[in-house]
Protein backbone atom coordinates (compact mmCIF):
# COMPACT_ATOMS: atom_id res chain seq x y z
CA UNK A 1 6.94 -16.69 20.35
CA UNK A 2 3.92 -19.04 19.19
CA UNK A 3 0.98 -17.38 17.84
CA UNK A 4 -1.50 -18.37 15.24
CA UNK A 5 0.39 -16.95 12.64
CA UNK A 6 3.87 -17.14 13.83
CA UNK A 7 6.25 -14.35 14.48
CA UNK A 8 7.63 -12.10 11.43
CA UNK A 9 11.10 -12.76 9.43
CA UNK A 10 14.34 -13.21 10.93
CA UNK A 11 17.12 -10.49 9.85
CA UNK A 12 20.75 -10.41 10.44
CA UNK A 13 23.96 -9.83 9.24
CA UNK A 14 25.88 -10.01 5.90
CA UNK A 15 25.68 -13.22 4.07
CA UNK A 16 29.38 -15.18 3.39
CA UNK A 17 30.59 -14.05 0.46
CA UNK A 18 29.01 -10.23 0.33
CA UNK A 19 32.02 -8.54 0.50
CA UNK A 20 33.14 -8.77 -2.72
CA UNK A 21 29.67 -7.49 -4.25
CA UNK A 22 29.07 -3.82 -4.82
CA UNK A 23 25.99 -2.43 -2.87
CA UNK A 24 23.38 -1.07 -3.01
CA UNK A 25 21.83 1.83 -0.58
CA UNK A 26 18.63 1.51 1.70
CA UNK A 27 17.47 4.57 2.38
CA UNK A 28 14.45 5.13 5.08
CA UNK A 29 11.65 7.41 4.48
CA UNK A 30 8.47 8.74 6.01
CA UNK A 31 5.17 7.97 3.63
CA UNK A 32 1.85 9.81 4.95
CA UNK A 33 -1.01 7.42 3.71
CA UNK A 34 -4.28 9.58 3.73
CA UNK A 35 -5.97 6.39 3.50
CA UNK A 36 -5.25 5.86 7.19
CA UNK A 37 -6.18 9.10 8.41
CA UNK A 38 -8.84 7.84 10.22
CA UNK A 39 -8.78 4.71 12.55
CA UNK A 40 -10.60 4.01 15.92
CA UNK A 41 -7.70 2.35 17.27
CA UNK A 42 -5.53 5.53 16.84
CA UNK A 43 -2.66 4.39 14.42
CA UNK A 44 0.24 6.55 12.81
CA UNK A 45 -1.01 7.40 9.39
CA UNK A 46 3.20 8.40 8.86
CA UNK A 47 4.49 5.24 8.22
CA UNK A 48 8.11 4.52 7.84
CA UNK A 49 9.28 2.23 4.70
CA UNK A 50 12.50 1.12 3.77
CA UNK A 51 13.39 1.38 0.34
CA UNK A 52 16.63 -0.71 -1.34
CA UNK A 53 18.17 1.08 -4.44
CA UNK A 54 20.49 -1.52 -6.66
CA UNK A 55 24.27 -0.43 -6.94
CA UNK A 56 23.60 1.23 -10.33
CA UNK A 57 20.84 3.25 -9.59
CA UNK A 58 23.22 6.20 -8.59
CA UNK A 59 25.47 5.79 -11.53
CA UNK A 60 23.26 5.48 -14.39
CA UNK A 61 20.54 8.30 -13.57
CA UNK A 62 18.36 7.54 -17.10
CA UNK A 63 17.16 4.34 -16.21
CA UNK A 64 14.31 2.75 -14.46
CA UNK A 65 13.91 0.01 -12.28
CA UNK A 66 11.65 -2.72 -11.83
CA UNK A 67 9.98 -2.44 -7.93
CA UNK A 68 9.26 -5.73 -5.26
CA UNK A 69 7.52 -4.52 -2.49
CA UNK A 70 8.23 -7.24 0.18
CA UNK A 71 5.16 -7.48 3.64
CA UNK A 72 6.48 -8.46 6.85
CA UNK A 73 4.73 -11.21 9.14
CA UNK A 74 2.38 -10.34 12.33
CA UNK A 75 4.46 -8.60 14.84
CA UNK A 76 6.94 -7.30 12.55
CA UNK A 77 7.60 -4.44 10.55
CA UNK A 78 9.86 -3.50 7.93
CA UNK A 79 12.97 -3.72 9.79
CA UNK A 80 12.32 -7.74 9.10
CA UNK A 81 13.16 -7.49 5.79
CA UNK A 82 16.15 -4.64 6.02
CA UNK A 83 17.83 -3.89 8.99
CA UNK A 84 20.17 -6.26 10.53
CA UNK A 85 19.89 -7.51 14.22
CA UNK A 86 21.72 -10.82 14.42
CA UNK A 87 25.23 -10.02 13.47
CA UNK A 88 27.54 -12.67 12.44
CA UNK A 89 24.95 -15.88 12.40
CA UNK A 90 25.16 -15.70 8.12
CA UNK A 91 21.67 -15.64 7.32
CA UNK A 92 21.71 -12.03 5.71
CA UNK A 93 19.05 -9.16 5.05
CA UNK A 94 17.30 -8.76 1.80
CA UNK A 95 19.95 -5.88 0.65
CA UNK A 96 22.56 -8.12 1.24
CA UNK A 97 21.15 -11.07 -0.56
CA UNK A 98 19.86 -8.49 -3.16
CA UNK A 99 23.62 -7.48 -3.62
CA UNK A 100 25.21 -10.85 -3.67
CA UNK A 101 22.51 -11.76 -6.43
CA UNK A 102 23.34 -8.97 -8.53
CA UNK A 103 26.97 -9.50 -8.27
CA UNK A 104 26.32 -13.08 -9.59
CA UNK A 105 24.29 -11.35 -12.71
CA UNK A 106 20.78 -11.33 -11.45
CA UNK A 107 19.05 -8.02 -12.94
CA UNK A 108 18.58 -4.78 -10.71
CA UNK A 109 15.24 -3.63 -9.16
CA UNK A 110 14.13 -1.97 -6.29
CA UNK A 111 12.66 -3.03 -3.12
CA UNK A 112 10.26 -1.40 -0.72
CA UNK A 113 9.68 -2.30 2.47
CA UNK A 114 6.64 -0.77 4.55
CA UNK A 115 6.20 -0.84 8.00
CA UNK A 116 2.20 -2.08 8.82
CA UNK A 117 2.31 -2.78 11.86
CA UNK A 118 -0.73 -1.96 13.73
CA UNK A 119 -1.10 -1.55 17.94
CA UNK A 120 -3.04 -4.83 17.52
CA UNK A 121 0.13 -6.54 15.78
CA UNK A 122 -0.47 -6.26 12.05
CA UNK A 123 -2.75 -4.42 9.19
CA UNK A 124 -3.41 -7.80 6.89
CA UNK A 125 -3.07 -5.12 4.30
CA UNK A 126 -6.54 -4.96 4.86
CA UNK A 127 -9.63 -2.02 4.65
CA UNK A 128 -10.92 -1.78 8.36
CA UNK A 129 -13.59 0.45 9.81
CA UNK A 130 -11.21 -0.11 13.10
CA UNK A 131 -7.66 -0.16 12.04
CA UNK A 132 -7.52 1.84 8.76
CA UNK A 133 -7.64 1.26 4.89
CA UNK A 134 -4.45 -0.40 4.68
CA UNK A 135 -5.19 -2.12 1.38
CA UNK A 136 -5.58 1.00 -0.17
CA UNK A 137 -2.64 2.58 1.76
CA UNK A 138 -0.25 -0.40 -0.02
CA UNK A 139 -1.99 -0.23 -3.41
CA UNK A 140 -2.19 3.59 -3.56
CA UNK A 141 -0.46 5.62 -1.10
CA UNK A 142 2.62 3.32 -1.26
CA UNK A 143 2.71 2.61 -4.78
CA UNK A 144 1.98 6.76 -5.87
CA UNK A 145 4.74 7.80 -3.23
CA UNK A 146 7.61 5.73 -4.55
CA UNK A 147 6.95 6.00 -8.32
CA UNK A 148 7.17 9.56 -7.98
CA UNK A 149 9.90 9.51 -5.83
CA UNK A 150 12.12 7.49 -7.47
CA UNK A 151 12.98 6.39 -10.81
CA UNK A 152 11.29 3.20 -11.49
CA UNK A 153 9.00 2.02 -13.99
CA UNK A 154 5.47 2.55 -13.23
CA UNK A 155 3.55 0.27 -14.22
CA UNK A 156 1.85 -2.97 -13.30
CA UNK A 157 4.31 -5.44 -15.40
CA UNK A 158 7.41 -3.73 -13.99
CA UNK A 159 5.75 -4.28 -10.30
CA UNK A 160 6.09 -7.04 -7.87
CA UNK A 161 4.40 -8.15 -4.78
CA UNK A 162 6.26 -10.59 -2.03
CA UNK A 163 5.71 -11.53 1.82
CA UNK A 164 5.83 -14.10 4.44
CA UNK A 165 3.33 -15.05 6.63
CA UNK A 166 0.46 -12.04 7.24
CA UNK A 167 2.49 -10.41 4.45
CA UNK A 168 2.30 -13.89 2.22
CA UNK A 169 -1.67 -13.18 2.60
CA UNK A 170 -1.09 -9.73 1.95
CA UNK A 171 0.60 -10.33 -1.56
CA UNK A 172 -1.78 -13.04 -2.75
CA UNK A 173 -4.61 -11.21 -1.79
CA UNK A 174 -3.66 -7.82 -2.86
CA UNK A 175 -2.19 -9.70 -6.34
CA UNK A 176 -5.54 -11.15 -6.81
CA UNK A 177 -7.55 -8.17 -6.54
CA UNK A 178 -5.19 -5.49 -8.05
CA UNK A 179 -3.21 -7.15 -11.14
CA UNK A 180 -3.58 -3.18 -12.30
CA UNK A 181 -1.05 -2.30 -9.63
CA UNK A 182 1.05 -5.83 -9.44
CA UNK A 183 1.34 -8.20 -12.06
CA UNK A 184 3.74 -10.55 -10.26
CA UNK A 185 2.73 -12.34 -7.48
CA UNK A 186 4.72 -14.42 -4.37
CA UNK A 187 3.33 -16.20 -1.42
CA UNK A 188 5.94 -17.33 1.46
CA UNK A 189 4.04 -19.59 3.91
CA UNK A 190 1.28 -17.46 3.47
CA UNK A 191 -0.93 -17.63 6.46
CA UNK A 192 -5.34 -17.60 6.93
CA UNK A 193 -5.88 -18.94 3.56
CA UNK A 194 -8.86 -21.09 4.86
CA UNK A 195 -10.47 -22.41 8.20
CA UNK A 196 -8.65 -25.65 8.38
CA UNK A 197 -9.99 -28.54 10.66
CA UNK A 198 -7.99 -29.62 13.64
CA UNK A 199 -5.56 -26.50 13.81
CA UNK A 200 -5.16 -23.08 14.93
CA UNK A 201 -7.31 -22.20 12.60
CA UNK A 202 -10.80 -24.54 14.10
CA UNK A 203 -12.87 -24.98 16.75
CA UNK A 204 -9.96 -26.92 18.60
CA UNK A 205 -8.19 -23.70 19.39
CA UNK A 206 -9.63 -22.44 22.67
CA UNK A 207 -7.46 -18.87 22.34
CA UNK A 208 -10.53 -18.15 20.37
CA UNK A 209 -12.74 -18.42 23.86
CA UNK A 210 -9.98 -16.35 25.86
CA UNK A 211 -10.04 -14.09 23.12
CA UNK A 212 -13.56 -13.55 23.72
CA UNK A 213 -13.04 -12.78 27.52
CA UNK A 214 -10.06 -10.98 26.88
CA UNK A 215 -9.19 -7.10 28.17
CA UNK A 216 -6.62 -4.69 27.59
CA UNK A 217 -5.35 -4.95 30.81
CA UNK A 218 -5.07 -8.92 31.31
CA UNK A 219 -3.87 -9.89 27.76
CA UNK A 220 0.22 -10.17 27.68
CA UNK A 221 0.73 -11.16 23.88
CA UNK A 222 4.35 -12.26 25.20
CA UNK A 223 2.35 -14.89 27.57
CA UNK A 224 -0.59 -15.44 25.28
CA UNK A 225 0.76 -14.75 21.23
CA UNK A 226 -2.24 -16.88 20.12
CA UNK A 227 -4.88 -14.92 21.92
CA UNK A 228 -3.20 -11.55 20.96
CA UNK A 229 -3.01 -12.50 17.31
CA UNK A 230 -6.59 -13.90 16.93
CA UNK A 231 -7.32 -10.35 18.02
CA UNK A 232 -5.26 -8.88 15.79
CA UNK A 233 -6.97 -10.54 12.75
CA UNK A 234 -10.09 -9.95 13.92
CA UNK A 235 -9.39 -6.12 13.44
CA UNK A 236 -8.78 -6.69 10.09
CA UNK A 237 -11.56 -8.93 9.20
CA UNK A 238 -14.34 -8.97 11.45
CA UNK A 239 -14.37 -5.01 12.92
CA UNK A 240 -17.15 -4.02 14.81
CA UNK A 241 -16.91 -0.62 15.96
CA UNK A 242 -19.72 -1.36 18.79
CA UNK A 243 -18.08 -3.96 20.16
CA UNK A 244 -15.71 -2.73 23.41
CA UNK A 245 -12.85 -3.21 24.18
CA UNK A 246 -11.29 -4.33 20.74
CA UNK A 247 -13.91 -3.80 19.10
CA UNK A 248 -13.94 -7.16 16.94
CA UNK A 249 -16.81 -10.11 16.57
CA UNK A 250 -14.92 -13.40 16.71
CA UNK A 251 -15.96 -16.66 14.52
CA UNK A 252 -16.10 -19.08 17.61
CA UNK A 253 -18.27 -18.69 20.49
CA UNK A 254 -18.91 -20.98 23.67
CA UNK A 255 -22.15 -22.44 23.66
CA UNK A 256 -22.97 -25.40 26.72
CA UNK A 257 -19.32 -25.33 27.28
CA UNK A 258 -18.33 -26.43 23.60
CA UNK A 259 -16.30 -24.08 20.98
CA UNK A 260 -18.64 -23.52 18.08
CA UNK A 261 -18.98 -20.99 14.93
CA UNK A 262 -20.48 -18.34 15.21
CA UNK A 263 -22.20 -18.23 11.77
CA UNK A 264 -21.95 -14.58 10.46
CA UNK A 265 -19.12 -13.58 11.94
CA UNK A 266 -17.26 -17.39 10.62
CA UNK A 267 -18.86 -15.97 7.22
CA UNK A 268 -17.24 -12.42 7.27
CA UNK A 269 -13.87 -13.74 8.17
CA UNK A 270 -13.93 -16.44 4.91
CA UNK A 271 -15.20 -13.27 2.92
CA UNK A 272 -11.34 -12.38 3.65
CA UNK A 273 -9.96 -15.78 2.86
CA UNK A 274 -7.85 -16.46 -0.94
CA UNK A 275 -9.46 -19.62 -0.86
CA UNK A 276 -13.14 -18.19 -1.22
CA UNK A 277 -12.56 -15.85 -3.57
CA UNK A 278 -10.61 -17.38 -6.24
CA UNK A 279 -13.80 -18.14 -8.16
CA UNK A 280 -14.70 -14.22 -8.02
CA UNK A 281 -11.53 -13.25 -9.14
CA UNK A 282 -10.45 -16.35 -11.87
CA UNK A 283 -10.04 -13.78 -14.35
CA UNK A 284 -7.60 -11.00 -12.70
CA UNK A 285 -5.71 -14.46 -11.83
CA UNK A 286 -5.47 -15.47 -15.17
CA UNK A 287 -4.17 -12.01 -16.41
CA UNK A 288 -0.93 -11.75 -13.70
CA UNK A 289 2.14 -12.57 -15.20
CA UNK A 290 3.48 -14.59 -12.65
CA UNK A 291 1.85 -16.26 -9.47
CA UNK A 292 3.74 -18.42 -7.44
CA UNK A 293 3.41 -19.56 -3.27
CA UNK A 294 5.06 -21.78 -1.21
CA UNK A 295 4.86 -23.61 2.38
CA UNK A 296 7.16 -25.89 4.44
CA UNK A 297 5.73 -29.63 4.79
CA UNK A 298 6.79 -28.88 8.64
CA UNK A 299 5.51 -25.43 9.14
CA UNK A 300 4.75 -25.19 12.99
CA UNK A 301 1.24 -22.92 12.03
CA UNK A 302 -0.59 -26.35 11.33
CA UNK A 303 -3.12 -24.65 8.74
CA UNK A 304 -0.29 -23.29 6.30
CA UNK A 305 0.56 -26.11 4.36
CA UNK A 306 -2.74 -27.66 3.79
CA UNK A 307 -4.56 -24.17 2.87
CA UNK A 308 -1.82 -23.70 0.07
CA UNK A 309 -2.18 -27.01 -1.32
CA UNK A 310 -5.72 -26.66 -1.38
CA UNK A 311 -5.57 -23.45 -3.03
CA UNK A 312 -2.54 -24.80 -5.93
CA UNK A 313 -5.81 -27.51 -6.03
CA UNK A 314 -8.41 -25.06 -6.78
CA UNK A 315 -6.29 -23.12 -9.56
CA UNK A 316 -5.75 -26.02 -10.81
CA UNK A 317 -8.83 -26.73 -11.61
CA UNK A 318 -9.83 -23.47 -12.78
CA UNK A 319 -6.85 -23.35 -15.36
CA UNK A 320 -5.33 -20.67 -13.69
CA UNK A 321 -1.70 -20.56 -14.34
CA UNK A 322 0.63 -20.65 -10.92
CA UNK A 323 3.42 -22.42 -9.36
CA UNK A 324 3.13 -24.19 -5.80
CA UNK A 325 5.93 -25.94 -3.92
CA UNK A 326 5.86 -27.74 -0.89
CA UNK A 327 8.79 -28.19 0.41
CA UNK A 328 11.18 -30.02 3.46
CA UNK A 329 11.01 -27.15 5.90
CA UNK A 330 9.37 -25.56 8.58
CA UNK A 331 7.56 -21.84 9.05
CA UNK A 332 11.24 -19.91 8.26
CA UNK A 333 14.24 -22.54 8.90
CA UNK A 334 14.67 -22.48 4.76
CA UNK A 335 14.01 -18.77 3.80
CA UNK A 336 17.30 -17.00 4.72
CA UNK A 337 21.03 -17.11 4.35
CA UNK A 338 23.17 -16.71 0.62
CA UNK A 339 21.62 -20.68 -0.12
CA UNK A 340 18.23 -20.39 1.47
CA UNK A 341 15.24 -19.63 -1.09
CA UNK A 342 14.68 -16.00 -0.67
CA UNK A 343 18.17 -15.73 -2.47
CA UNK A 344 17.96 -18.67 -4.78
CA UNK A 345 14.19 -18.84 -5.47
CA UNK A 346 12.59 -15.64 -4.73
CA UNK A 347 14.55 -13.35 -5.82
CA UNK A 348 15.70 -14.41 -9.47
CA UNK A 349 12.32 -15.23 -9.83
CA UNK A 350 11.27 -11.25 -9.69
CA UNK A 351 14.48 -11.02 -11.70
CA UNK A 352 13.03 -13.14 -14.94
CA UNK A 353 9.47 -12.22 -14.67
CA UNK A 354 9.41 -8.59 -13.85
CA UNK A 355 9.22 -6.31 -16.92
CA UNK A 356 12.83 -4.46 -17.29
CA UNK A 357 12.00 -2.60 -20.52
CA UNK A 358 13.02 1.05 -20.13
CA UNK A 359 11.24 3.99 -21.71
């Protein structure tokens, strides 16, 4: 399913080789955010998160563990990341992988996976006067729930922030503005890090006209994904609580049958884009531990790989410390299985750079 983002991870079965590791447990529970207690669009405020727990974590009850918390894509949710739906086909879920790692020596920590999906398709991890507070839902709720739920270390150097897509944006953004909460940072083909000319993502994309003339009753996001998702991240970015039926301002209007910007609304949406706010936030940049994003030469979103270059460009030039690799791949093609680069980049990544020490 096309859309302006793409659709969320792939999940499946248990990667070759897995048997032989020990496992770990994921355990499901139910986290009440109060910071989404109120929403005009009527979502749960009882979200359900999956959390992974390392094979020792039962056996050695003393110690604490380093936490990733992983964001799914538009349309997903945190069965993406956990839950396996494609038995057989070798690409693996993240506790399988997460197993298979630590079996090979890789150091334990936990994972957490929330669900943030949204009736619209996705939260952005974002504050909204229409969908909820769902930054401060990820950054508080989320983070307060598990450290006193479980044993891990809680603190900012002993936390990690991952995703792909929406959730790739999610991490980078919620990195950039909360190194007090996560101090190491991953972007996987992190999505809406700019306007970018000549994609989804411009004035060439006429979903952004249907959009405007959209209803709830003739949009199918099945037959129109890019319509549905412009939608969606106009909930995040550009609410407008006046503004029936979806109550969102959009940054392209028609004008004498042409697609142009609409100049404030353009303006809010790049208030919500990594790319313009770097400069604002150089210094909490400077201060994470680790910061690191990626993107497929190929991806099929058109905007992804140029929006992370030009943001490895900007930091660059700021002298803020990061890692960016472009690589021979496409939107997801490279990310899964026991040789794809959630298991051999991602992961030992969070393994070397997330503080281990215990108390």
């Amino acid at each position: 399913m096309a859309s302006i983002l793409g659709a969320s991870l792939p999940t499946s079965a248990r990667s070759a080789g897995s048997a032989v590791a020990a496992k770990g447990e994921v355990v499901f529970a139910t986290v009440h955010g109060p910071s989404l207690e109120v929403s005009l669009t009527g979502e749960s405020p009882d979200r359900t998160v999956a959390i992974y727990l390392p094979p020792s974590y039962e056996d050695f009850p003393e110690r604490r563990y380093p936490v990733l918390y992983v964001l799914h894509g538009i349309g997903g949710t945190h069965a993406d990341w956990m839950a396996p739906d494609r038995a057989g086909d070798g690409w693996g879920t993240l506790a399988n992988l997460m197993d298979d790692r630590i079996a090979g020596g890789m150091t334990e920590f936990v994972v957490v996976a929330p669900n943030e999906m949204t009736r619209g398709g996705g939260s952005w991890y974002t504050n909204s006067e229409v969908i909820g507070r769902w930054e401060d839902f990820t950054v508080t709720d989320l983070v307060d729930y598990v450290d006193s739920t479980y044993r891990t270390l809680p603190n900012a150097a002993s936390r990690g922030i991952a995703g792909h897509s929406m959730g790739g944006y999610g991490a980078l953004m919620l990195g950039m503005k909360h190194p007090d909460v996560f101090q190491v940072v991953y972007g996987i083909s992190s999505a809406l890090l700019d306007f970018a000319p000549g994609t989804e993502l411009s004035e060439t994309n006429m979903a952004f006209a249907r959009a405007a003339d959209a209803s709830p009753q003739t949009l199918n996001p099945r037959e129109d994904p890019m319509t549905a998702s412009i939608l969606c991240v106009a909930q995040a970015f550009s609410p407008d609580a006046e503004n029936p039926p979806f109550l969102v301002d959009l940054p392209y209007e028609m004008k004498g049958g042409d697609l142009v910007r609409a100049p404030e609304c353009y303006e809010r949406w790049e208030d919500h884009m990594p790319l313009h706010l770097v400069s604002a936030y150089q210094e909490n940049l400077r201060s994470l531990q680790g910061l690191r994003f990626d993107a497929g030469s190929y991806d099929q979103y058109a905007h992804i790989p140029p929006t992370n270059r030009a943001l490895s460009k900007l930091l660059t030039e700021l002298a803020i410390p990061h890692t960016f690799e472009e690589y021979n791949g496409d939107h997801r093609n490279r990310l899964w299985g026991e040789n794809g680069r959630i298991a051999t980049e991602v992961l030992p990544w969070f393994s070397r750079i997330l503080a281990d020490e215990q108390p």
